[in-house]
C-alpha atoms as a PDB file:
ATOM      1  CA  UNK A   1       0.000   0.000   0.000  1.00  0.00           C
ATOM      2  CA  UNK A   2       1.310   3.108  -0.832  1.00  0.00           C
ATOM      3  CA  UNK A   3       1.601   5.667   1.953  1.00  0.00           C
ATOM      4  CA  UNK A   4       1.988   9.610   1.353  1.00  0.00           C
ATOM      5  CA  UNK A   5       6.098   9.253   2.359  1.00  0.00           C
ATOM      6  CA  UNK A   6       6.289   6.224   0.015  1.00  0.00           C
ATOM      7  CA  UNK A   7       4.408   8.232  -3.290  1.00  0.00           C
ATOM      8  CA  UNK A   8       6.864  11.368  -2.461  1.00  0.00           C
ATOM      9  CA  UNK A   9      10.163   8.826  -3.445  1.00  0.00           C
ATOM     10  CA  UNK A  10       8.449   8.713  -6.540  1.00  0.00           C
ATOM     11  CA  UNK A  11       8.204  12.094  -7.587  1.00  0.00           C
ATOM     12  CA  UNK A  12      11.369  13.137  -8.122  1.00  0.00           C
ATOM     13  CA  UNK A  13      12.297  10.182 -10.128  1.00  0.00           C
ATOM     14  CA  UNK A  14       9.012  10.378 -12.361  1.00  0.00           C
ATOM     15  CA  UNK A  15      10.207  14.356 -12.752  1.00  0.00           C
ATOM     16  CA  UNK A  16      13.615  12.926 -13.959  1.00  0.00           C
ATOM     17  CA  UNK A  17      12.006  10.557 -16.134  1.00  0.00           C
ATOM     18  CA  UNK A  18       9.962  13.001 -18.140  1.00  0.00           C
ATOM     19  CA  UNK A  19      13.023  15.699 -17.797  1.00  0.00           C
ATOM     20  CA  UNK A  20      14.668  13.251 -19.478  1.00  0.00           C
ATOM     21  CA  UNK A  21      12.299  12.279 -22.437  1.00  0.00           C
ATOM     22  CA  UNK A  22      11.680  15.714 -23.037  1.00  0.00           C
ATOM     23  CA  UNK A  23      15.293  16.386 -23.243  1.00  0.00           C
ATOM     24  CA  UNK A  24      15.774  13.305 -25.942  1.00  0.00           C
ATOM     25  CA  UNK A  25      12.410  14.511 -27.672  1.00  0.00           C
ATOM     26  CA  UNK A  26      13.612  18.005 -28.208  1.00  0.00           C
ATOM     27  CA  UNK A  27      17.417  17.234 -29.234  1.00  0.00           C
ATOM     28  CA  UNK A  28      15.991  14.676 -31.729  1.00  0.00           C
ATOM     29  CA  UNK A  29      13.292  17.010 -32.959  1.00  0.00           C
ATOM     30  CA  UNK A  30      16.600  19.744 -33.315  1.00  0.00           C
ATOM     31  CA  UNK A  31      18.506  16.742 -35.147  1.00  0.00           C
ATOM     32  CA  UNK A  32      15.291  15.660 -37.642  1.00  0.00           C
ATOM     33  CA  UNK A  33      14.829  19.531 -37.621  1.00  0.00           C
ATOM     34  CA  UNK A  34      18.361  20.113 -39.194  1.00  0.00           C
ATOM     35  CA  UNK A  35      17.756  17.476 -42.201  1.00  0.00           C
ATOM     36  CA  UNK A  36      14.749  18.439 -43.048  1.00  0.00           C
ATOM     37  CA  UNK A  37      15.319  22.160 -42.994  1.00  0.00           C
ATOM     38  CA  UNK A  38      18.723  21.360 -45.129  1.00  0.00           C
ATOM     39  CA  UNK A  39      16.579  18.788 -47.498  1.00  0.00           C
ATOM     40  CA  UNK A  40      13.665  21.303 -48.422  1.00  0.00           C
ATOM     41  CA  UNK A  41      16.690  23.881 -48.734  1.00  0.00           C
ATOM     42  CA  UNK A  42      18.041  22.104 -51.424  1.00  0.00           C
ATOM     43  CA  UNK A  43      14.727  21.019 -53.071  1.00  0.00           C
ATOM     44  CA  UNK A  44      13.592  24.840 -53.390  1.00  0.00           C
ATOM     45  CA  UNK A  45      16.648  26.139 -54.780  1.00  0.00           C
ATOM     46  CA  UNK A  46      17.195  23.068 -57.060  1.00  0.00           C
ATOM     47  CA  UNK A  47      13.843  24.102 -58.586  1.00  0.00           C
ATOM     48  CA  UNK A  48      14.868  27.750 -58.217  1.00  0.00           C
ATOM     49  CA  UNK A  49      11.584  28.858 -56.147  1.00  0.00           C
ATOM     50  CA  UNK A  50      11.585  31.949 -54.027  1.00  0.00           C
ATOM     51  CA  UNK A  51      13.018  30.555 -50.350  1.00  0.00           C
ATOM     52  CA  UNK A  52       9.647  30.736 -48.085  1.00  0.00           C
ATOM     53  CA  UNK A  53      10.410  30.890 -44.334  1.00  0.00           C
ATOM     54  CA  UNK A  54       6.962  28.920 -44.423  1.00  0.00           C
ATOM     55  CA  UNK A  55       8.341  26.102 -45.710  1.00  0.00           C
ATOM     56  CA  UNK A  56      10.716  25.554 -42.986  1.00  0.00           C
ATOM     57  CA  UNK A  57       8.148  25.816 -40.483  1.00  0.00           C
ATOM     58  CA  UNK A  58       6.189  22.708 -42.515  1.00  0.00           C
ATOM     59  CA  UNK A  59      10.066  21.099 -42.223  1.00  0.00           C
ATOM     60  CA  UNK A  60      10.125  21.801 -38.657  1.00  0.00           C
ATOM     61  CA  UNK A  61       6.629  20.303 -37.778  1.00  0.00           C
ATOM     62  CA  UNK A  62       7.441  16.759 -39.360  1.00  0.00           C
ATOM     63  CA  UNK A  63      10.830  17.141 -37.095  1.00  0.00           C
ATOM     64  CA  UNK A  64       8.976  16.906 -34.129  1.00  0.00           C
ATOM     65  CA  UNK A  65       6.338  14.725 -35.542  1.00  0.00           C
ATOM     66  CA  UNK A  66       9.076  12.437 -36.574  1.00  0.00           C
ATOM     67  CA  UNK A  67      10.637  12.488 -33.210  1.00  0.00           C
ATOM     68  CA  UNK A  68       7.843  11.781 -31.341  1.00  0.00           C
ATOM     69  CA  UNK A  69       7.023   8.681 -33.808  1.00  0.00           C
ATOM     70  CA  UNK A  70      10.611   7.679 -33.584  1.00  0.00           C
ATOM     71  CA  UNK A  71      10.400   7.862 -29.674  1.00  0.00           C
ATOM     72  CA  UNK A  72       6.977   6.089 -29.900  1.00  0.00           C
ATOM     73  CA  UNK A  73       8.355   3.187 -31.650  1.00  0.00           C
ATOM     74  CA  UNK A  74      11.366   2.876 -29.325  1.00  0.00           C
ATOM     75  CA  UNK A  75       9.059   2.863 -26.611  1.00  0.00           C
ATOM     76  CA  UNK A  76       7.157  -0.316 -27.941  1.00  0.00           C
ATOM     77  CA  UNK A  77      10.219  -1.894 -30.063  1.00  0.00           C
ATOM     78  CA  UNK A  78      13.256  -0.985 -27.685  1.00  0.00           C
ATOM     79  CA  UNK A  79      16.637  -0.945 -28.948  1.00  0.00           C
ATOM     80  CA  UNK A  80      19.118  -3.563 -27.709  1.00  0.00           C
ATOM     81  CA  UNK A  81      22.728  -3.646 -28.427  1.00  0.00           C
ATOM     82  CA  UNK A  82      24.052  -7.574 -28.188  1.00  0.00           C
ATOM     83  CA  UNK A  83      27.723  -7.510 -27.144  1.00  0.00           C
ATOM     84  CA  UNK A  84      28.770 -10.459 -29.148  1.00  0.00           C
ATOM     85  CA  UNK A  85      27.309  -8.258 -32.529  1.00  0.00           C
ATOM     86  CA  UNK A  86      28.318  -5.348 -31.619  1.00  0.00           C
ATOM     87  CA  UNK A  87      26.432  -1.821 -32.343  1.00  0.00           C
ATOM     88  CA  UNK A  88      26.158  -2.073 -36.097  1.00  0.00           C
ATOM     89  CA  UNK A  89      24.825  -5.659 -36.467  1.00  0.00           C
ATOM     90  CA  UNK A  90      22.274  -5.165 -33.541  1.00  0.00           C
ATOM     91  CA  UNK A  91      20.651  -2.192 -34.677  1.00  0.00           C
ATOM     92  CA  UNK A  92      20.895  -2.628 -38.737  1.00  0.00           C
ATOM     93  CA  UNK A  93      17.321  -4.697 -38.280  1.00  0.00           C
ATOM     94  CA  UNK A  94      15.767  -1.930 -35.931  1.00  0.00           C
ATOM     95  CA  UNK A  95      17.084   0.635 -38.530  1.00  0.00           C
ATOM     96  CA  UNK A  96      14.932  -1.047 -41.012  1.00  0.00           C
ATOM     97  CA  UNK A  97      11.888  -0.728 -38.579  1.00  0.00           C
ATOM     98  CA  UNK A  98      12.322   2.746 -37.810  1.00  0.00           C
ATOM     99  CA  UNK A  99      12.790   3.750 -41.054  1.00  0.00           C
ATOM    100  CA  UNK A 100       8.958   2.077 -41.773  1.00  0.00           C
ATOM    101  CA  UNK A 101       7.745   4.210 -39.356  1.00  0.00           C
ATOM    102  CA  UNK A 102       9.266   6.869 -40.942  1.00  0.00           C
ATOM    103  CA  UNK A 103       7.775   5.837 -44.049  1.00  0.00           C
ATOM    104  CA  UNK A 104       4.669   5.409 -42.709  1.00  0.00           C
ATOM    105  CA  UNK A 105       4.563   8.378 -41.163  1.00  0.00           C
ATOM    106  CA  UNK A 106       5.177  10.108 -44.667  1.00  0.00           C
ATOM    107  CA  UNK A 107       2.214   8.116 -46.186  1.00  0.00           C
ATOM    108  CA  UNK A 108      -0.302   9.315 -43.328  1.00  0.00           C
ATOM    109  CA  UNK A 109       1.258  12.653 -43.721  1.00  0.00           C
ATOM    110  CA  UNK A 110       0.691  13.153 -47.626  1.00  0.00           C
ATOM    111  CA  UNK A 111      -2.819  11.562 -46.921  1.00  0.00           C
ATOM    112  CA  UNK A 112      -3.968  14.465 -44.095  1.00  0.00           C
ATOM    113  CA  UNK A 113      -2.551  17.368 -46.833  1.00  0.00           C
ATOM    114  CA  UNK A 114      -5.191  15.705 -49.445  1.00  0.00           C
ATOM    115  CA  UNK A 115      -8.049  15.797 -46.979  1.00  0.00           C
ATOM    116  CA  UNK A 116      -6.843  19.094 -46.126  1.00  0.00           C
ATOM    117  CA  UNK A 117      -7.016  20.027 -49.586  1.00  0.00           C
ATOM    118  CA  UNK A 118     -10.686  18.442 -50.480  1.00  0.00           C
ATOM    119  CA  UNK A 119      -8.697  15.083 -52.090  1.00  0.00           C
ATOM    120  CA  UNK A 120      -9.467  11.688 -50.924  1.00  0.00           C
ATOM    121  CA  UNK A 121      -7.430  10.347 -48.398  1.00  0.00           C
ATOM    122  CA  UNK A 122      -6.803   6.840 -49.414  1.00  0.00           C
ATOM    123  CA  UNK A 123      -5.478   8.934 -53.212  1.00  0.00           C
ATOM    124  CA  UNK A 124      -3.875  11.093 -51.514  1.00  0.00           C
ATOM    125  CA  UNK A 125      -1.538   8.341 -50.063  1.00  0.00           C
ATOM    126  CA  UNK A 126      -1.528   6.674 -52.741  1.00  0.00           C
ATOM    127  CA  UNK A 127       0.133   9.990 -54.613  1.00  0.00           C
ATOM    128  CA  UNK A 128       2.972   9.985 -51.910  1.00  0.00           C
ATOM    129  CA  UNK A 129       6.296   9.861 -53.915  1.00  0.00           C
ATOM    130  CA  UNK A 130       4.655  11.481 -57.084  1.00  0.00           C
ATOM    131  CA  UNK A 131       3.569   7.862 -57.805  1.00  0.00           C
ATOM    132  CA  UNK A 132       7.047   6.627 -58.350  1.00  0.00           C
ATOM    133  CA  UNK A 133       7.872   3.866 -56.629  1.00  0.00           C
ATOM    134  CA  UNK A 134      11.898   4.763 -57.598  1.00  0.00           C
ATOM    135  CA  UNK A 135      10.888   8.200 -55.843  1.00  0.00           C
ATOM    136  CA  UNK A 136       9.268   6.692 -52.512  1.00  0.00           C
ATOM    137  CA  UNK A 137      12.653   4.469 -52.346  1.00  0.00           C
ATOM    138  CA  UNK A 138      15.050   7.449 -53.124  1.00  0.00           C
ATOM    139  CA  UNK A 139      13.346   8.393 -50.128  1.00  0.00           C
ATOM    140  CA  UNK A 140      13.533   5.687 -48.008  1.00  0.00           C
ATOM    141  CA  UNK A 141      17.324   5.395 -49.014  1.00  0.00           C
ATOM    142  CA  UNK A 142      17.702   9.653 -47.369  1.00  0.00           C
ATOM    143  CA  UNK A 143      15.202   8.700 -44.372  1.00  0.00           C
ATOM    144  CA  UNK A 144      17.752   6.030 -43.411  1.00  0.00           C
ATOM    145  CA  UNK A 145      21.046   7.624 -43.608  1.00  0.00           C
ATOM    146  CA  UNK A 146      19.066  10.370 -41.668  1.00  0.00           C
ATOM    147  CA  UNK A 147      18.029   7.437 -38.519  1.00  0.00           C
ATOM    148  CA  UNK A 148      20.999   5.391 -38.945  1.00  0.00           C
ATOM    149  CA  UNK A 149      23.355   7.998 -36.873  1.00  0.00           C
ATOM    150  CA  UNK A 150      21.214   8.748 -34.432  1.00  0.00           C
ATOM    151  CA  UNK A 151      20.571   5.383 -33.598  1.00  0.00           C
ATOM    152  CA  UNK A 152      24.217   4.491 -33.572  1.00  0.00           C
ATOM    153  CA  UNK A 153      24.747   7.211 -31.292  1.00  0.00           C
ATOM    154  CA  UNK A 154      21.996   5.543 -29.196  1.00  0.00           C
ATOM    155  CA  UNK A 155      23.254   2.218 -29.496  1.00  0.00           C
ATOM    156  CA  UNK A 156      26.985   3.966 -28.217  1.00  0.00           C
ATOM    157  CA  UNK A 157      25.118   5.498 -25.273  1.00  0.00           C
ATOM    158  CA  UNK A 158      23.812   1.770 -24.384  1.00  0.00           C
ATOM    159  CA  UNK A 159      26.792   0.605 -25.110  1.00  0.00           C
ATOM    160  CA  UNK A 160      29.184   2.913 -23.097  1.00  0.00           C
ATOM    161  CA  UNK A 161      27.474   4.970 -20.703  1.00  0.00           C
ATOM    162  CA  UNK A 162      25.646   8.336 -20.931  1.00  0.00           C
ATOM    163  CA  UNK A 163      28.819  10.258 -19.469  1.00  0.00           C
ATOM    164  CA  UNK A 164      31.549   8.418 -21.696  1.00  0.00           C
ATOM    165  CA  UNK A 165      29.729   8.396 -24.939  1.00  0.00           C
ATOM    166  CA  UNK A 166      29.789  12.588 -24.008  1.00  0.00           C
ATOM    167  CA  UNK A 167      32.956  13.102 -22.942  1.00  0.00           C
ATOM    168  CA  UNK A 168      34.161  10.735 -26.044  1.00  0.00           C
ATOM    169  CA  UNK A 169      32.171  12.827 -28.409  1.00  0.00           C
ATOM    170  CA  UNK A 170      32.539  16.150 -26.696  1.00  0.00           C
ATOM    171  CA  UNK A 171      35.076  16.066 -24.202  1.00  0.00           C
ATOM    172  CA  UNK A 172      35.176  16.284 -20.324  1.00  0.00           C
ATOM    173  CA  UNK A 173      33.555  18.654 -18.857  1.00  0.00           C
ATOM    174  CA  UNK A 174      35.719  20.405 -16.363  1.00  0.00           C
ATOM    175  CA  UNK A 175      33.596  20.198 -12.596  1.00  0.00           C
ATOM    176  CA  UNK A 176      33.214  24.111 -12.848  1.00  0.00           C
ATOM    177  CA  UNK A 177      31.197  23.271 -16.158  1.00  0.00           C
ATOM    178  CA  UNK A 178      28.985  21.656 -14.319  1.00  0.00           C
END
């Protein structure tokens, strides 16, 4: 039975807990953030279109949408790293997973903008990728070089420790850093 002493252990630890996803929500939103922003950079001035600050706000909505779908599916398919494969082999399969989500995501995405625009929503999907299934996996190709770091870098946080994967990719902090 929980008593009001025992509940008030919890609290700080469920407050760390959320610190803590919100933390990984908003530096992976900032990472998906800087792909997009830099893909639908390139796409504009490769069709030589007047650069809309609008459009970036579209790329930085499907950031944090794909965050929050990539932190959804690590929530229900959590990544492992197996010592005797090391990083790459154990998360290659997972990568593959994600990136469906990611996929998925897309599909859902470009069916909402038909409804949005009076189109069916089941045509609308189907229209993702201009039709072309070399398109959609042109795509798929980006969306995983795009996941595949960030889930190394998770895999190296399993792997090593919060503090040394840091101090590894940033170096130590000095103690009046902290």
């Amino acid at each position: 039975m929980n008593t009001p002493a025992s509940s008030e252990g919890h609290l700080p630890s469920i407050k760390k807990k959320v610190e803590a996803e919100a933390k990984e929500a908003l530096a992976l939103t900032a990472y998906f953030a800087t792909w997009f922003c830099a893909i639908t950079f390139l796409a504009v001035t490769n069709l030589q279109h007047p650069v809309s600050l609008s459009i970036f706000g579209i790329a930085l909505i499907k950031a944090g949408l794909c965050a929050k779908f990539m932190l959804i599916a690590q929530a229900i398919f959590p990544i492992k790293v197996s010592k005797n494969n090391g990083i790459i082999k154990s998360l290659f399969l997972e990568s593959l997973f994600y990136i469906f989500v990611v996929l998925s995501l897309n599909y859902v995405e470009a069916g909402i903008d038909g409804l949005m625009h009076g189109k069916n929503f089941i045509d609308a999907m189907a229209s993702f990728g201009q039709k072309n299934p070399l398109h959609v996996l042109a795509m798929t190709i980006v969306y995983w070089l795009i996941v595949w770091p960030y889930l190394v870098l998770v895999g190296l946080r399993l792997a090593l420790g919060e503090d040394t994967t840091m101090n590894i990719l940033f170096g130590k902090r000095d103690s009046s850093d902290q």
